[in-house]
Protein backbone atom coordinates (compact mmCIF):
# COMPACT_ATOMS: atom_id res chain seq x y z
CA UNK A 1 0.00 0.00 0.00
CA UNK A 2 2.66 2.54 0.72
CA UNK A 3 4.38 1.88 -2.65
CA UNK A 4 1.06 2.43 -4.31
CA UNK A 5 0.75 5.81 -1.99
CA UNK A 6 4.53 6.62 -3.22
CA UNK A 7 4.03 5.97 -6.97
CA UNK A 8 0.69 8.10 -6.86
CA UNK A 9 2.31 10.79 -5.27
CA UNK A 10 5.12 10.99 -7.64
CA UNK A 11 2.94 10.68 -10.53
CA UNK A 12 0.82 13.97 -9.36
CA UNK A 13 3.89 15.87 -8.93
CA UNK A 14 5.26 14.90 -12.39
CA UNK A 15 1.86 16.18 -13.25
CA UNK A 16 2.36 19.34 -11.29
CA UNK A 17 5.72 20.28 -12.48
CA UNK A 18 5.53 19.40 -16.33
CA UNK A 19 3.14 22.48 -17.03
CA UNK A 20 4.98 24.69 -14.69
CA UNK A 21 8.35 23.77 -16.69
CA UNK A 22 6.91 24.40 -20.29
CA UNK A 23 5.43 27.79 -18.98
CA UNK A 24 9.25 28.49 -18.07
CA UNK A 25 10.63 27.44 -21.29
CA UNK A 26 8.38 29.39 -23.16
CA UNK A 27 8.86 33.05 -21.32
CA UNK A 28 12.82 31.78 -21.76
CA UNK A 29 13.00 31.52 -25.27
CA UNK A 30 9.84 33.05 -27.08
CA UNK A 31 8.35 31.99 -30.58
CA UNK A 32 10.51 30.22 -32.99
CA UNK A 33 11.42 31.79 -36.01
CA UNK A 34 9.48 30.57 -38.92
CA UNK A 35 11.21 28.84 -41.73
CA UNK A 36 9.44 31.35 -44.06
CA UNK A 37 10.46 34.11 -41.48
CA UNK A 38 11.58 37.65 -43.42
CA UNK A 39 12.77 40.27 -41.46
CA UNK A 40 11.64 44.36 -40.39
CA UNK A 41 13.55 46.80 -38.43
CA UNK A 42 12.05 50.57 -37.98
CA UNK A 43 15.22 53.28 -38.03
CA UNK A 44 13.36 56.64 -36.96
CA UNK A 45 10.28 57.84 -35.24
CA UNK A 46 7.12 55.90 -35.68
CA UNK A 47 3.95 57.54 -34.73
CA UNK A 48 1.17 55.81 -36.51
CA UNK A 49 1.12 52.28 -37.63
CA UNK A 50 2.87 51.31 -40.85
CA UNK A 51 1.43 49.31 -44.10
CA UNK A 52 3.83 46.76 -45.36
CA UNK A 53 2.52 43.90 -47.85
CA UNK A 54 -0.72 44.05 -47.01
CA UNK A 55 -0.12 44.61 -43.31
CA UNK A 56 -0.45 47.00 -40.71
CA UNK A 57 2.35 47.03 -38.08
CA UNK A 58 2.08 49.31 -34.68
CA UNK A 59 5.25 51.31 -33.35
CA UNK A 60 5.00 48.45 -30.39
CA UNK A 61 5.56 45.77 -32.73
CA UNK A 62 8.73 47.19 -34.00
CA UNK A 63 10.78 48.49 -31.71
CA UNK A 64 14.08 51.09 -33.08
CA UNK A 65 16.91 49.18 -35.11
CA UNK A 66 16.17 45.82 -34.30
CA UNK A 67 14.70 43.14 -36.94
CA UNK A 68 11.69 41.09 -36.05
CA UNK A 69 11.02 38.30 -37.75
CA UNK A 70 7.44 37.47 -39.47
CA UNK A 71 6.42 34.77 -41.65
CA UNK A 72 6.29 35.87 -45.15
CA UNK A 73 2.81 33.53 -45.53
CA UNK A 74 1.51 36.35 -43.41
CA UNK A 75 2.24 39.06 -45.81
CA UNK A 76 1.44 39.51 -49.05
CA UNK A 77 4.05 39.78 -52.29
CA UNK A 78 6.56 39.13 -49.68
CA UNK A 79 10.14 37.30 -49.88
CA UNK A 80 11.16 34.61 -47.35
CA UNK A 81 14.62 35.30 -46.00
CA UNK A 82 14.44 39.41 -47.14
CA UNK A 83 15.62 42.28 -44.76
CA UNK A 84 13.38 45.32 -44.56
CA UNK A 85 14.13 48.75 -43.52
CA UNK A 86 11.17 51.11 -42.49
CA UNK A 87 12.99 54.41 -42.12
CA UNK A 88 11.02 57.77 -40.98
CA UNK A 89 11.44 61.12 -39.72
CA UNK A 90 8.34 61.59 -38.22
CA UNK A 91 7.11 62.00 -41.66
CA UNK A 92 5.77 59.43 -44.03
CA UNK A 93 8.05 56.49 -43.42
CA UNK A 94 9.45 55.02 -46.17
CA UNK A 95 10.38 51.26 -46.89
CA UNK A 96 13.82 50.17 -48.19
CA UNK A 97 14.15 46.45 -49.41
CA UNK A 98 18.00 45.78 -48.56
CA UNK A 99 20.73 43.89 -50.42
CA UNK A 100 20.22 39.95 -50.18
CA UNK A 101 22.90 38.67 -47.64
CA UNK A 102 25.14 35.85 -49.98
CA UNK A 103 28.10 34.89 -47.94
CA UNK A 104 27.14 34.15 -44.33
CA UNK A 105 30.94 33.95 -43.74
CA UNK A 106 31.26 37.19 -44.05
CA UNK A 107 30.79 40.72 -42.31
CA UNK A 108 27.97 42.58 -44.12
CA UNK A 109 28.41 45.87 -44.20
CA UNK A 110 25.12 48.59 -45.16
CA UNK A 111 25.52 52.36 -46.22
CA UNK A 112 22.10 53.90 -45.81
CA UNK A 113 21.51 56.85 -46.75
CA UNK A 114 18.63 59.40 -45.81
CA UNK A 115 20.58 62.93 -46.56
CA UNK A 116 19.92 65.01 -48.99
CA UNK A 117 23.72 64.55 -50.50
CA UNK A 118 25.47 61.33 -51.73
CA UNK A 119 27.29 59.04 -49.22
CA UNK A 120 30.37 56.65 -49.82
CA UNK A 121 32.25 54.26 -47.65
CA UNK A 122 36.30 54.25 -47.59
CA UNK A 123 38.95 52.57 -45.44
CA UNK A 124 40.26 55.86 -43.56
CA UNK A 125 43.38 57.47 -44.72
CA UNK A 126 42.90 57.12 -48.20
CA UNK A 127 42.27 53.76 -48.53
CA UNK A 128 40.12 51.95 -51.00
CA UNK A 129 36.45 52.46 -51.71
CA UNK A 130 34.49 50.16 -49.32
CA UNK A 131 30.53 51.23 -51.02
CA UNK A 132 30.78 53.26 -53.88
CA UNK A 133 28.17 56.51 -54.03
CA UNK A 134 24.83 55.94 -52.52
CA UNK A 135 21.97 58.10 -53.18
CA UNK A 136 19.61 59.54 -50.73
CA UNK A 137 17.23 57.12 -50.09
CA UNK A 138 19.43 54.07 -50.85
CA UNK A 139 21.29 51.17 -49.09
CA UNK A 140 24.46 49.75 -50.50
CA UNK A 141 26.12 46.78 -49.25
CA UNK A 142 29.18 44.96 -49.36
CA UNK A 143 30.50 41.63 -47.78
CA UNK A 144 33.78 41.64 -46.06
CA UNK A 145 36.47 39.59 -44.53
CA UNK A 146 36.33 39.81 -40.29
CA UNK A 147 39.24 42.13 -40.00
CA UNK A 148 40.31 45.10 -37.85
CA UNK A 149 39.69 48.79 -39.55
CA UNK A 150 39.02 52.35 -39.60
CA UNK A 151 36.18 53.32 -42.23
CA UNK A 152 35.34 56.80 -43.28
CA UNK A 153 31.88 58.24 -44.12
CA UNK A 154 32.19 61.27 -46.48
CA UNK A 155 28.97 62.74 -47.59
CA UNK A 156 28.57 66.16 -48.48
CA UNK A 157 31.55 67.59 -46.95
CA UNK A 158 31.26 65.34 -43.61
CA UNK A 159 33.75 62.76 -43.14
CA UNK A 160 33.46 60.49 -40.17
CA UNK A 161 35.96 57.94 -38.85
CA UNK A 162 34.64 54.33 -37.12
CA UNK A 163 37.42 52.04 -35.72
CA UNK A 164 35.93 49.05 -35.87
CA UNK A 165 36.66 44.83 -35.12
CA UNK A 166 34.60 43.13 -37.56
CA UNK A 167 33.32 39.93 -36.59
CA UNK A 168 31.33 37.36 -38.61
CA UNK A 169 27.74 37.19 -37.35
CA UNK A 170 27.65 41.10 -36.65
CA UNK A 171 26.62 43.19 -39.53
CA UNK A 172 26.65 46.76 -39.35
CA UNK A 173 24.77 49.71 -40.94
CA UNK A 174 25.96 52.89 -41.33
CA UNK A 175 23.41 55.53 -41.23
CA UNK A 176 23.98 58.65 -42.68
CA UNK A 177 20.94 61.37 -42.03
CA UNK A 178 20.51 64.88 -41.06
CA UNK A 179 23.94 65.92 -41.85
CA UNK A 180 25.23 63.34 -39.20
CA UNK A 181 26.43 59.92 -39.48
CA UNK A 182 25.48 56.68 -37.15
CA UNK A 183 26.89 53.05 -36.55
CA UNK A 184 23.78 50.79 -35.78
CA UNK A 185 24.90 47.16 -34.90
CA UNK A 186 22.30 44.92 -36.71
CA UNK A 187 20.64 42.80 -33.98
CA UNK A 188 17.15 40.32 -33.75
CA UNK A 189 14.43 40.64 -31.84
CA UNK A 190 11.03 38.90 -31.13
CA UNK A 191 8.79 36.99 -33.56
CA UNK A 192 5.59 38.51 -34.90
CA UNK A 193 3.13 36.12 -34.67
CA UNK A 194 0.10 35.39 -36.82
CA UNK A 195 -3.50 37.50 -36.28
């Protein structure tokens, strides 16, 4: 009888605990990325919800210079795999499709620009052309080797120095706007999930 009593009680604890455990896991790690997943980041001030494919995303949903992931079955005309930029002023926003990403082995590095003036990236001191002229409105990109360097960001008279360690896995954007330029470290956030 007091086996029976023992095996009983374990068997409501296992009970007990299982749910508890998965509730856990879940807050721990969040929604899984779809395998159609594409990707959104917002650069700028959002104050109104934004249309993209067919869908209407809050300023919640996309917090500043961070991609969330959606699944391109959830959106219409869209690509699996693509990075999106929404990129506002306060003004309309408008929505940049950026460069496909080819060599995950590399460091992928983006020249937006939203001045007025071309932009260009360089190694410093003279160096080689890293992204040739980029129009207002644009983003450029280039894959690199993971190396140790000091670019320059000349647009319109400003030229801008970044020492930088690239690593693989950490793509950068540099953002040139409002007569000012800005290093944003590309990062991922949470998963958009279906509505």
């Amino acid at each position: 009888m007091t086996r029976t009593c023992g095996l009983l009680l374990c068997a409501m604890l296992v009970a007990f605990v299982s749910p508890a455990r998965a509730e856990i896991e879940d807050g721990l790690y969040g929604a899984a990325v779809p395998n159609d997943a594409l990707f959104v980041r917002r650069i700028g001030i959002v104050d109104a919800s934004v249309d993209l494919f067919g869908r209407s995303f809050s300023a919640g949903e996309l917090p500043e210079e961070t991609y969330v992931a959606i699944s391109a079955a959830q959106l219409d005309g869209a690509q699996a795999g693509g990075h999106y930029t929404i990129l506002s002023d306060g003004a309309d926003p408008f929505i940049l499709q950026e460069p496909v990403r080819t060599e995950p082995s590399k460091v992928h590095l983006f020249l937006l620009n939203a001045d007025s003036a071309s932009a260009r990236l360089v190694v410093a001191d003279g160096g080689p052309v890293v992204i040739d002229t980029t129009t207002d409105g644009q983003i450029s990109q280039r894959a690199v080797n993971p190396v140790s360097v000091t670019l320059t960001v000349e647009a319109n008279g400003l030229s801008e120095n970044f020492d930088l360690v690239l690593r693989r896995g950490v793509n950068l954007t540099f953002l040139v706007a409002d007569g000012d330029v800005r290093l944003i470290e590309n990062r991922y956030g949470p998963v958009i999930e279906a509505r």
